[in-house]
N, C-alpha and C. Protein backbone atom coordinates (compact mmCIF):
# COMPACT_ATOMS: atom_id res chain seq x y z
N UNK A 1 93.02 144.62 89.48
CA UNK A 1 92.55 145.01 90.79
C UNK A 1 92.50 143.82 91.74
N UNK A 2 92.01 142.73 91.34
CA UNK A 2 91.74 141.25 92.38
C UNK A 2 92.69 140.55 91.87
N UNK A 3 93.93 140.75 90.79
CA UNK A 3 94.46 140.18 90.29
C UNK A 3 95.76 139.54 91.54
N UNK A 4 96.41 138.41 91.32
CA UNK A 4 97.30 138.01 92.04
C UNK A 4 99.10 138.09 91.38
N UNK A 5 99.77 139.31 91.40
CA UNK A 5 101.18 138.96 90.46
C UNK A 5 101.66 137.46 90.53
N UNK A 6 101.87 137.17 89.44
CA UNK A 6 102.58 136.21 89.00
C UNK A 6 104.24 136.20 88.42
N UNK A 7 105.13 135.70 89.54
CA UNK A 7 106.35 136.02 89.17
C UNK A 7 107.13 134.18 89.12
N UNK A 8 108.23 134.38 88.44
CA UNK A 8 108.88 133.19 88.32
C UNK A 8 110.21 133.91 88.73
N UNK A 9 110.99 132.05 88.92
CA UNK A 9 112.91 132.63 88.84
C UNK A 9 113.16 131.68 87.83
N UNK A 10 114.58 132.01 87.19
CA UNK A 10 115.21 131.34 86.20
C UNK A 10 115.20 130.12 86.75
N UNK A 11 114.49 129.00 85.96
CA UNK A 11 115.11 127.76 86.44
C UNK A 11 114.03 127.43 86.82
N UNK A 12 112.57 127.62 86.94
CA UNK A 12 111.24 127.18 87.37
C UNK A 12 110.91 126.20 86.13
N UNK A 13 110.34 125.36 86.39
CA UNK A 13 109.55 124.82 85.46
C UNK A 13 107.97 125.64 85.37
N UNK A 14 107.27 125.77 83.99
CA UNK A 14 106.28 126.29 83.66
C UNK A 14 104.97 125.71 82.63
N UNK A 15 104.53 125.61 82.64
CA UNK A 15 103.44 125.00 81.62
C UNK A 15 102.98 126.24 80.59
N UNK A 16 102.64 125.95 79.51
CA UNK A 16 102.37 127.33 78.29
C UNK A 16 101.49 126.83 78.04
N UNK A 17 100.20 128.15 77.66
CA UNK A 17 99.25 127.71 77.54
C UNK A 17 99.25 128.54 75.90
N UNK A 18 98.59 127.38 75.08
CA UNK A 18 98.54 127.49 73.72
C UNK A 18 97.01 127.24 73.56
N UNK A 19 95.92 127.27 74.31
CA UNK A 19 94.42 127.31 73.48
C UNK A 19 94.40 128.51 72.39
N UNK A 20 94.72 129.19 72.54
CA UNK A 20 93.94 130.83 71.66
C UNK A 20 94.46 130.33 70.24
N UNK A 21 95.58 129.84 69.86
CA UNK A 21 96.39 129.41 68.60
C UNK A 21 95.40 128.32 68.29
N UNK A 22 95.21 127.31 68.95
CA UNK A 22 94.72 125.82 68.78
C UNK A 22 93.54 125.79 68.41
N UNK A 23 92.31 126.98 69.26
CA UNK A 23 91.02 127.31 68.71
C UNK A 23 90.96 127.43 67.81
N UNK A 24 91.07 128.25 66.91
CA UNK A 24 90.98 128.74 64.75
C UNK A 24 91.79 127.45 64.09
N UNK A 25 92.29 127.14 64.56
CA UNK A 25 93.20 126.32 63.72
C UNK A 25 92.02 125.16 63.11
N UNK A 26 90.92 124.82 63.00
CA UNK A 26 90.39 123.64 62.40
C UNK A 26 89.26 124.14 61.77
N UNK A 27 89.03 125.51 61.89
CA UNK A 27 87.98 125.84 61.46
C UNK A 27 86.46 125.86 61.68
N UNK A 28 85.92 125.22 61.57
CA UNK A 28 84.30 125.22 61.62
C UNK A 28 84.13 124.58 63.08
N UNK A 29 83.25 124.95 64.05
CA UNK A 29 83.31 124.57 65.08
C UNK A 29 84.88 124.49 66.44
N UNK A 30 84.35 123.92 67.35
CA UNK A 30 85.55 123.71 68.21
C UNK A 30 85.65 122.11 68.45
N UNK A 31 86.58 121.44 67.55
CA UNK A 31 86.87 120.29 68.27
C UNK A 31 87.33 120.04 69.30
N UNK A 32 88.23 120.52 69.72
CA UNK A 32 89.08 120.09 70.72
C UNK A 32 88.29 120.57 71.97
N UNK A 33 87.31 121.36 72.46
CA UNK A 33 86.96 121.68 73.49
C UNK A 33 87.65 121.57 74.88
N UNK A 34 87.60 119.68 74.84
CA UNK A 34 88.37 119.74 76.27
C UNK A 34 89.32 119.08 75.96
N UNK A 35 90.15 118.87 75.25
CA UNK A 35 91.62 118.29 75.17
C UNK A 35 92.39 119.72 75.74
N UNK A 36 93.64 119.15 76.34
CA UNK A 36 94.52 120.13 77.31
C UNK A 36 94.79 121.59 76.32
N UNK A 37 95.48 122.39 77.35
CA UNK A 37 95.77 123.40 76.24
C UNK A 37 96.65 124.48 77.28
N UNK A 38 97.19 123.62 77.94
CA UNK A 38 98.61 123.55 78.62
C UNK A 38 99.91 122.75 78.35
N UNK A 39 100.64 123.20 77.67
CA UNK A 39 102.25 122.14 77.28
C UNK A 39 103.09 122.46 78.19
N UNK A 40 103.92 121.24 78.39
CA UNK A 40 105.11 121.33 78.81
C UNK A 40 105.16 120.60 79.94
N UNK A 41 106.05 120.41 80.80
CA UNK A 41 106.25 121.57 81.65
C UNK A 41 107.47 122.07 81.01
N UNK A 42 108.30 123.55 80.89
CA UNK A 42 109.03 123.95 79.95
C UNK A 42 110.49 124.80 81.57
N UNK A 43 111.61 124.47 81.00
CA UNK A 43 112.22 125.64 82.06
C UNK A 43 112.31 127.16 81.52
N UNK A 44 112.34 127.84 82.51
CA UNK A 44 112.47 129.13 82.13
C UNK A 44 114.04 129.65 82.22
N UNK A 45 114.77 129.58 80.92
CA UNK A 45 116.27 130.22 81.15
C UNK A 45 116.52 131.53 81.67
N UNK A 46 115.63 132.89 80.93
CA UNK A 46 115.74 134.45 81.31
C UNK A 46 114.56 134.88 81.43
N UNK A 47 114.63 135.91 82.18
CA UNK A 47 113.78 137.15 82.63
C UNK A 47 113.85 138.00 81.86
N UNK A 48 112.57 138.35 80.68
CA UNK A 48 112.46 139.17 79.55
C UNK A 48 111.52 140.48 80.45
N UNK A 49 112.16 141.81 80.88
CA UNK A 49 111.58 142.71 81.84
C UNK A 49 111.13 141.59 82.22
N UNK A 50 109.81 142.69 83.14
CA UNK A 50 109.06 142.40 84.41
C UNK A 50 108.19 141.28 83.94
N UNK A 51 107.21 141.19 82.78
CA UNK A 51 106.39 140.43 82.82
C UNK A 51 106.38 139.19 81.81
N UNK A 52 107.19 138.85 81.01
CA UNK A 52 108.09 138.12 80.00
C UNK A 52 109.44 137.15 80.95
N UNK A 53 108.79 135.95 80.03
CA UNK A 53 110.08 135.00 79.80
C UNK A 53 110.54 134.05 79.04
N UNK A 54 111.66 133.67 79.05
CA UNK A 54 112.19 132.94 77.98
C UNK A 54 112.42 131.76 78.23
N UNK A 55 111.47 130.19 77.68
CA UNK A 55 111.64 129.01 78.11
C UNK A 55 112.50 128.57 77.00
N UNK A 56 112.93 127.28 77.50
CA UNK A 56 113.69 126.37 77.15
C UNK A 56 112.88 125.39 76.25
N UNK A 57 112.42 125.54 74.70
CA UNK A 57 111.71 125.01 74.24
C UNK A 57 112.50 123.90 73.32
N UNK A 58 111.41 122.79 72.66
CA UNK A 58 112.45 121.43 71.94
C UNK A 58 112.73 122.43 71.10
N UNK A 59 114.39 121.57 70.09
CA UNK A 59 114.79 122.29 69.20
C UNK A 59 113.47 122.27 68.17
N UNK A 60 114.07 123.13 66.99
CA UNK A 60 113.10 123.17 65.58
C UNK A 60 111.27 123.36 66.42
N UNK A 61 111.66 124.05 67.33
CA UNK A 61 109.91 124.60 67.14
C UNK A 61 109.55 126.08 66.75
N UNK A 62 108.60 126.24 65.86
CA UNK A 62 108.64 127.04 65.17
C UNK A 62 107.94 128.61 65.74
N UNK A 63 107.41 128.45 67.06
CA UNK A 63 107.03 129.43 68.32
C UNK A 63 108.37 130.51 68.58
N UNK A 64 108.11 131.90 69.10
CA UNK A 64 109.18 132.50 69.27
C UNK A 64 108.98 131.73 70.93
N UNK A 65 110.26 132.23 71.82
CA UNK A 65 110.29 131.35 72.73
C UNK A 65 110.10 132.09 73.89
N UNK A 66 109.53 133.69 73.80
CA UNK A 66 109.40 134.64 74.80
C UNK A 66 107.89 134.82 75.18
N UNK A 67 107.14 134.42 76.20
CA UNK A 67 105.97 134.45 76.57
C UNK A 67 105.79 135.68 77.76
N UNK A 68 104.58 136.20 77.71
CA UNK A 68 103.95 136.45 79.03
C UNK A 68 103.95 135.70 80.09
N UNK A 69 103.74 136.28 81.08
CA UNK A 69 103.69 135.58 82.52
C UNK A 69 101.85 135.32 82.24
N UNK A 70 100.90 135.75 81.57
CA UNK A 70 99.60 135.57 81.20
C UNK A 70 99.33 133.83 80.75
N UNK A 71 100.57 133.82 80.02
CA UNK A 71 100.37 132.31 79.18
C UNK A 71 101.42 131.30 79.96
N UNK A 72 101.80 131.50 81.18
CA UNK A 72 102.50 130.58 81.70
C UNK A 72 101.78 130.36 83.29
N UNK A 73 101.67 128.80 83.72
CA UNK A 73 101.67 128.56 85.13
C UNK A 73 102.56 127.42 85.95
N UNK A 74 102.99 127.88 86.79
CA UNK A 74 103.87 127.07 87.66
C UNK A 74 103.30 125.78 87.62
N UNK A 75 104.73 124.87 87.50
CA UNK A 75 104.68 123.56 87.64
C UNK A 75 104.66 123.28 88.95
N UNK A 76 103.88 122.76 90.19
CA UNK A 76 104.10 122.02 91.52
C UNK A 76 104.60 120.98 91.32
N UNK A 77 105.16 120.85 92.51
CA UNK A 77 106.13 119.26 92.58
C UNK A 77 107.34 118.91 92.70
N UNK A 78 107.96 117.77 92.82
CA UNK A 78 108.90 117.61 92.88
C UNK A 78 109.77 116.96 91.24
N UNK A 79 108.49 115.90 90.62
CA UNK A 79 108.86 116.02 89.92
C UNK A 79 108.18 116.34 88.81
N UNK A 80 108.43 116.24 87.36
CA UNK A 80 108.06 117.19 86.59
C UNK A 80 108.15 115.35 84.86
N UNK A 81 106.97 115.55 84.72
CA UNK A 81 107.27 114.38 83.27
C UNK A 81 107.10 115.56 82.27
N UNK A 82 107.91 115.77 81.01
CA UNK A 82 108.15 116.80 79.95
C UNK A 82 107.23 116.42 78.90
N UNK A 83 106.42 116.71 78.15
CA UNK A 83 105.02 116.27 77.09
C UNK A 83 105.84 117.46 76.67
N UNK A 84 106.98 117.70 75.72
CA UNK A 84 107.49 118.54 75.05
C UNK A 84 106.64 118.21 73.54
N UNK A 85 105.58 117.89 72.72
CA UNK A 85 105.21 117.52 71.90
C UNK A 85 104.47 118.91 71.75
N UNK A 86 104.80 120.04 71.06
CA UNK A 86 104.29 121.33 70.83
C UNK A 86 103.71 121.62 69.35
N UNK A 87 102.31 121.75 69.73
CA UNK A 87 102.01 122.04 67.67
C UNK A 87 102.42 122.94 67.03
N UNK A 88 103.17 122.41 65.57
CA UNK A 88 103.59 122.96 64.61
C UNK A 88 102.90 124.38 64.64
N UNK A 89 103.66 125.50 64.48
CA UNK A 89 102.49 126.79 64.09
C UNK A 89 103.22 127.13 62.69
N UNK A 90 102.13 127.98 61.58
CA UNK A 90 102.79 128.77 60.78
C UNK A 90 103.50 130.26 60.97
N UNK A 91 104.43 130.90 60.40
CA UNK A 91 105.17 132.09 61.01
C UNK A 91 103.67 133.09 61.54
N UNK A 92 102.42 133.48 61.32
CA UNK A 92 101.15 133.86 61.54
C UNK A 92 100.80 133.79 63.08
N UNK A 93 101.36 132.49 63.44
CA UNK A 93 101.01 132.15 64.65
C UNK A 93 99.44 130.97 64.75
N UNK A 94 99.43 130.51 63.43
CA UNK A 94 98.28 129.74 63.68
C UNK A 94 99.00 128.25 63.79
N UNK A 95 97.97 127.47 64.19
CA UNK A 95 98.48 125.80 64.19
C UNK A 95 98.07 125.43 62.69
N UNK A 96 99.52 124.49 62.83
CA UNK A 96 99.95 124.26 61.49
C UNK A 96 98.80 122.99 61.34
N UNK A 97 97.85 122.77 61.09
CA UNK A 97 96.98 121.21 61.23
C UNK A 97 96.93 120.85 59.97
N UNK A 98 97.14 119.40 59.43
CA UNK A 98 96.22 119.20 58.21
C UNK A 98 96.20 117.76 58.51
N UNK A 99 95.13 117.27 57.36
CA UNK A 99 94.51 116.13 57.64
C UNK A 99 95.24 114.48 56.94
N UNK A 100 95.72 113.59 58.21
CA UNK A 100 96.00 112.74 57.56
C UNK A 100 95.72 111.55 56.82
N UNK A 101 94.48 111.45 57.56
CA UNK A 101 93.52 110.31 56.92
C UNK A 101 91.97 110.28 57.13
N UNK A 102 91.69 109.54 56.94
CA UNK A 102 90.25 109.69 56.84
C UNK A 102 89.90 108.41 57.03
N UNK A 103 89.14 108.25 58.33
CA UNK A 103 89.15 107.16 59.54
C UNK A 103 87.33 106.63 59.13
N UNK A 104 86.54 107.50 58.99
CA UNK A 104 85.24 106.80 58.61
C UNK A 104 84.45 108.03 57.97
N UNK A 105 83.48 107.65 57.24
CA UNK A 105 82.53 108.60 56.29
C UNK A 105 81.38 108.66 56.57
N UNK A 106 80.54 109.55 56.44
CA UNK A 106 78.97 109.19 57.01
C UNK A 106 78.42 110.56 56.32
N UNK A 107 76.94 110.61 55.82
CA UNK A 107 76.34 111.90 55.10
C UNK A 107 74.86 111.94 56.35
N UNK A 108 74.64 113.61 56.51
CA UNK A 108 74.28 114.03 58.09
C UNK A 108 73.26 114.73 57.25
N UNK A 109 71.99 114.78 57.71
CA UNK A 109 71.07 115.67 56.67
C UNK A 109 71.12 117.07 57.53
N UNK A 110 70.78 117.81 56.25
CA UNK A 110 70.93 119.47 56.89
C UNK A 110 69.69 119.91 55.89
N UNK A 111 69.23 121.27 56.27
CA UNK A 111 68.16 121.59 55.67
C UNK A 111 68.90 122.51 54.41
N UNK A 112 68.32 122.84 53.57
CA UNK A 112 68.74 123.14 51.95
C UNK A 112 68.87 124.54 52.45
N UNK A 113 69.46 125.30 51.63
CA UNK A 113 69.60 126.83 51.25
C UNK A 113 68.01 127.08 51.56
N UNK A 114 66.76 126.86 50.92
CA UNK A 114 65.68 127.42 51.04
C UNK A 114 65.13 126.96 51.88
N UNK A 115 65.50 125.99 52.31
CA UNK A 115 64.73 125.41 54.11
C UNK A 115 63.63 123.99 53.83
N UNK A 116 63.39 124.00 52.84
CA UNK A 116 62.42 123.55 52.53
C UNK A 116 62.20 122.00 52.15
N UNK A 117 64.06 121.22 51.94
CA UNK A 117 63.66 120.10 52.64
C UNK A 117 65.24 119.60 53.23
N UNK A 118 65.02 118.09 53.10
CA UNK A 118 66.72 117.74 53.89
C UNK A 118 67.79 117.54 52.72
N UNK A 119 68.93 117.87 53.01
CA UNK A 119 70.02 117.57 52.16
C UNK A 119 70.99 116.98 53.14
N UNK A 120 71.28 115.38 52.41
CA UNK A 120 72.27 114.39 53.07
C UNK A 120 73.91 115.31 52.42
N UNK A 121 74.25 115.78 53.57
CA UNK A 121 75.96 116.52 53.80
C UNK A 121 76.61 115.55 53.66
N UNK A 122 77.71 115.01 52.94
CA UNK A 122 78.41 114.08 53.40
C UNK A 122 80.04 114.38 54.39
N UNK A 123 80.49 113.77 55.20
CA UNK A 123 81.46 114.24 56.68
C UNK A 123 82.39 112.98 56.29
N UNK A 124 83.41 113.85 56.88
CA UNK A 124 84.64 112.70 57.16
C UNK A 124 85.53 112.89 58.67
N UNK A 125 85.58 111.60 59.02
CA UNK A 125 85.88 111.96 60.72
C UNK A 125 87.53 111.89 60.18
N UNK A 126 88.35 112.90 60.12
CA UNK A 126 89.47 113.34 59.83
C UNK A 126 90.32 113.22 61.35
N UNK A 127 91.16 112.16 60.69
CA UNK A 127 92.68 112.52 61.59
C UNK A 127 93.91 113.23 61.60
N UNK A 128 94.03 114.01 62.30
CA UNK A 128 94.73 115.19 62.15
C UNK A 128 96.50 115.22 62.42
N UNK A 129 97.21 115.80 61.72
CA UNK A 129 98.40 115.50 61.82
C UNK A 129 98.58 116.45 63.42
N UNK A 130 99.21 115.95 64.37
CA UNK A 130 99.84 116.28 65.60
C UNK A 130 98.74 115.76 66.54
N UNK A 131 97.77 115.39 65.94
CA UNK A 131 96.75 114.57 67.29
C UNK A 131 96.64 113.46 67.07
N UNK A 132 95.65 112.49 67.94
CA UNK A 132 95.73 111.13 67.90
C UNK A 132 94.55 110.75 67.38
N UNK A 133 94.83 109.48 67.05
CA UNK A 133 93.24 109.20 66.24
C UNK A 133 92.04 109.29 67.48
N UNK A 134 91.83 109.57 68.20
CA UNK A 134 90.96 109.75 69.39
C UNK A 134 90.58 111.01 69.18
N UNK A 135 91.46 111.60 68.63
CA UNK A 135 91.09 113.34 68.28
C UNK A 135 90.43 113.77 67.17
N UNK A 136 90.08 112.44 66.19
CA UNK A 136 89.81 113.07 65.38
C UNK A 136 88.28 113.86 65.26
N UNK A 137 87.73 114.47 64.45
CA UNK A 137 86.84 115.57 64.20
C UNK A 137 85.89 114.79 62.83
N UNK A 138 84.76 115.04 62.83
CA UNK A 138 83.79 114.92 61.96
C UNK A 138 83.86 116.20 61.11
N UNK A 139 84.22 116.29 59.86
CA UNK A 139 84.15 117.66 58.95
C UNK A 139 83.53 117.19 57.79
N UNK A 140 82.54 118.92 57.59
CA UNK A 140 82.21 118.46 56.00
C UNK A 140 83.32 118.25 54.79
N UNK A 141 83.15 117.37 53.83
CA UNK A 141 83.85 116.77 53.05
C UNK A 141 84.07 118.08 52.12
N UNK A 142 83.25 118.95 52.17
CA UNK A 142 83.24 119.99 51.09
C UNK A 142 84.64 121.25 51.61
N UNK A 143 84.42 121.55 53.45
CA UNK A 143 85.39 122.08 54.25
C UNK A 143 86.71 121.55 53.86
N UNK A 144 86.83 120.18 54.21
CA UNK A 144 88.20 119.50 54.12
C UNK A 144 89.08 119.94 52.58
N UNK A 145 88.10 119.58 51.50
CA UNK A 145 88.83 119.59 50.03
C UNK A 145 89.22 121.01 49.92
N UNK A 146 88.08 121.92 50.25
CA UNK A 146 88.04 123.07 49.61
C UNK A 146 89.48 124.03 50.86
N UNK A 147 90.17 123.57 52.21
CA UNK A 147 90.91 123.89 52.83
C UNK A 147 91.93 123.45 52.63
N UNK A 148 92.03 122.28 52.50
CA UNK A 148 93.38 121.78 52.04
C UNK A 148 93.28 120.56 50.42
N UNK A 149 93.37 121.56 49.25
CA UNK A 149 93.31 120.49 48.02
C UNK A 149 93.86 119.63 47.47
N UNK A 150 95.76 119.91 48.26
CA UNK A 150 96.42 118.43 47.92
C UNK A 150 96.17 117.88 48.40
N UNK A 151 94.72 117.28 49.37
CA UNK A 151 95.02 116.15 50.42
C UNK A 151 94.06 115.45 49.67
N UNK A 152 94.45 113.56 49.50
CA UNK A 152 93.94 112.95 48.48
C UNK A 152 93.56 111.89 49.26
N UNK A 153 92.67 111.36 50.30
CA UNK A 153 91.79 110.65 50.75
C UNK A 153 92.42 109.07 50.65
């Protein structure tokens, strides 16, 4: 009703917005909060109908390459710098994340199953494959093993 159509032409540059994938992908909490969750800027080759289109994505990414006009916004400008660096997804559609190292350790007290006194958690601030060590996340050590078990510290 207050909505504004959103139309493109072949040959626009576009930005894709990938939060909804990027959210679940780590599990417990939201790390990423405010890291971007706009890629690209991407061109648009075809007009899939009215509200669909088809960008010009890097080779070997594992995304189908036909979006909504919902998940795309015009690039302004004249010119355009490409951050084509798109996270891995599994065929599911989730982000492919796992953990590459383990940057520092620390145990966080939490109250016990019965409440009744503190239990030292122990956390690992995990660096994540496709982000930067600036990105990394504080996770329980118990989350990490028990999500991904080949990963060997």
């Amino acid at each position: 009703m207050k909505r504004t159509p959103r139309t493109f032409a072949v040959g626009d540059m576009v930005y894709l917005k990938m939060q909804p994938f990027r959210e679940t992908a780590l599990g417990v909490g939201n790390p990423l909060k405010l890291a971007s969750k706009w890629y690209g800027p991407f061109k648009i080759i075809q007009t899939v109908g009215t509200r669909a289109y088809k960008l010009q994505l890097p080779p070997k990414t594992l995304i189908h390459d036909v979006f909504s006009v919902n998940q795309l916004k015009k690039h302004l400008g004249p010119k355009a710098v490409p951050n084509s660096r798109l996270p891995m997804v599994t065929p599911d559609g989730k982000l492919k994340t796992f953990p590459i190292a383990v940057l520092q350790r620390r145990q966080v007290p939490r109250k016990s199953s019965e409440g009744d006194y503190d239990v030292a958690v122990p956390q690992w601030l995990v660096h994540w494959d496709s982000l930067t060590p600036e990105e990394a996340t504080w996770e329980d050590v118990e989350f990490v093993q028990g999500s991904f078990p080949d990963f060997k510290p």
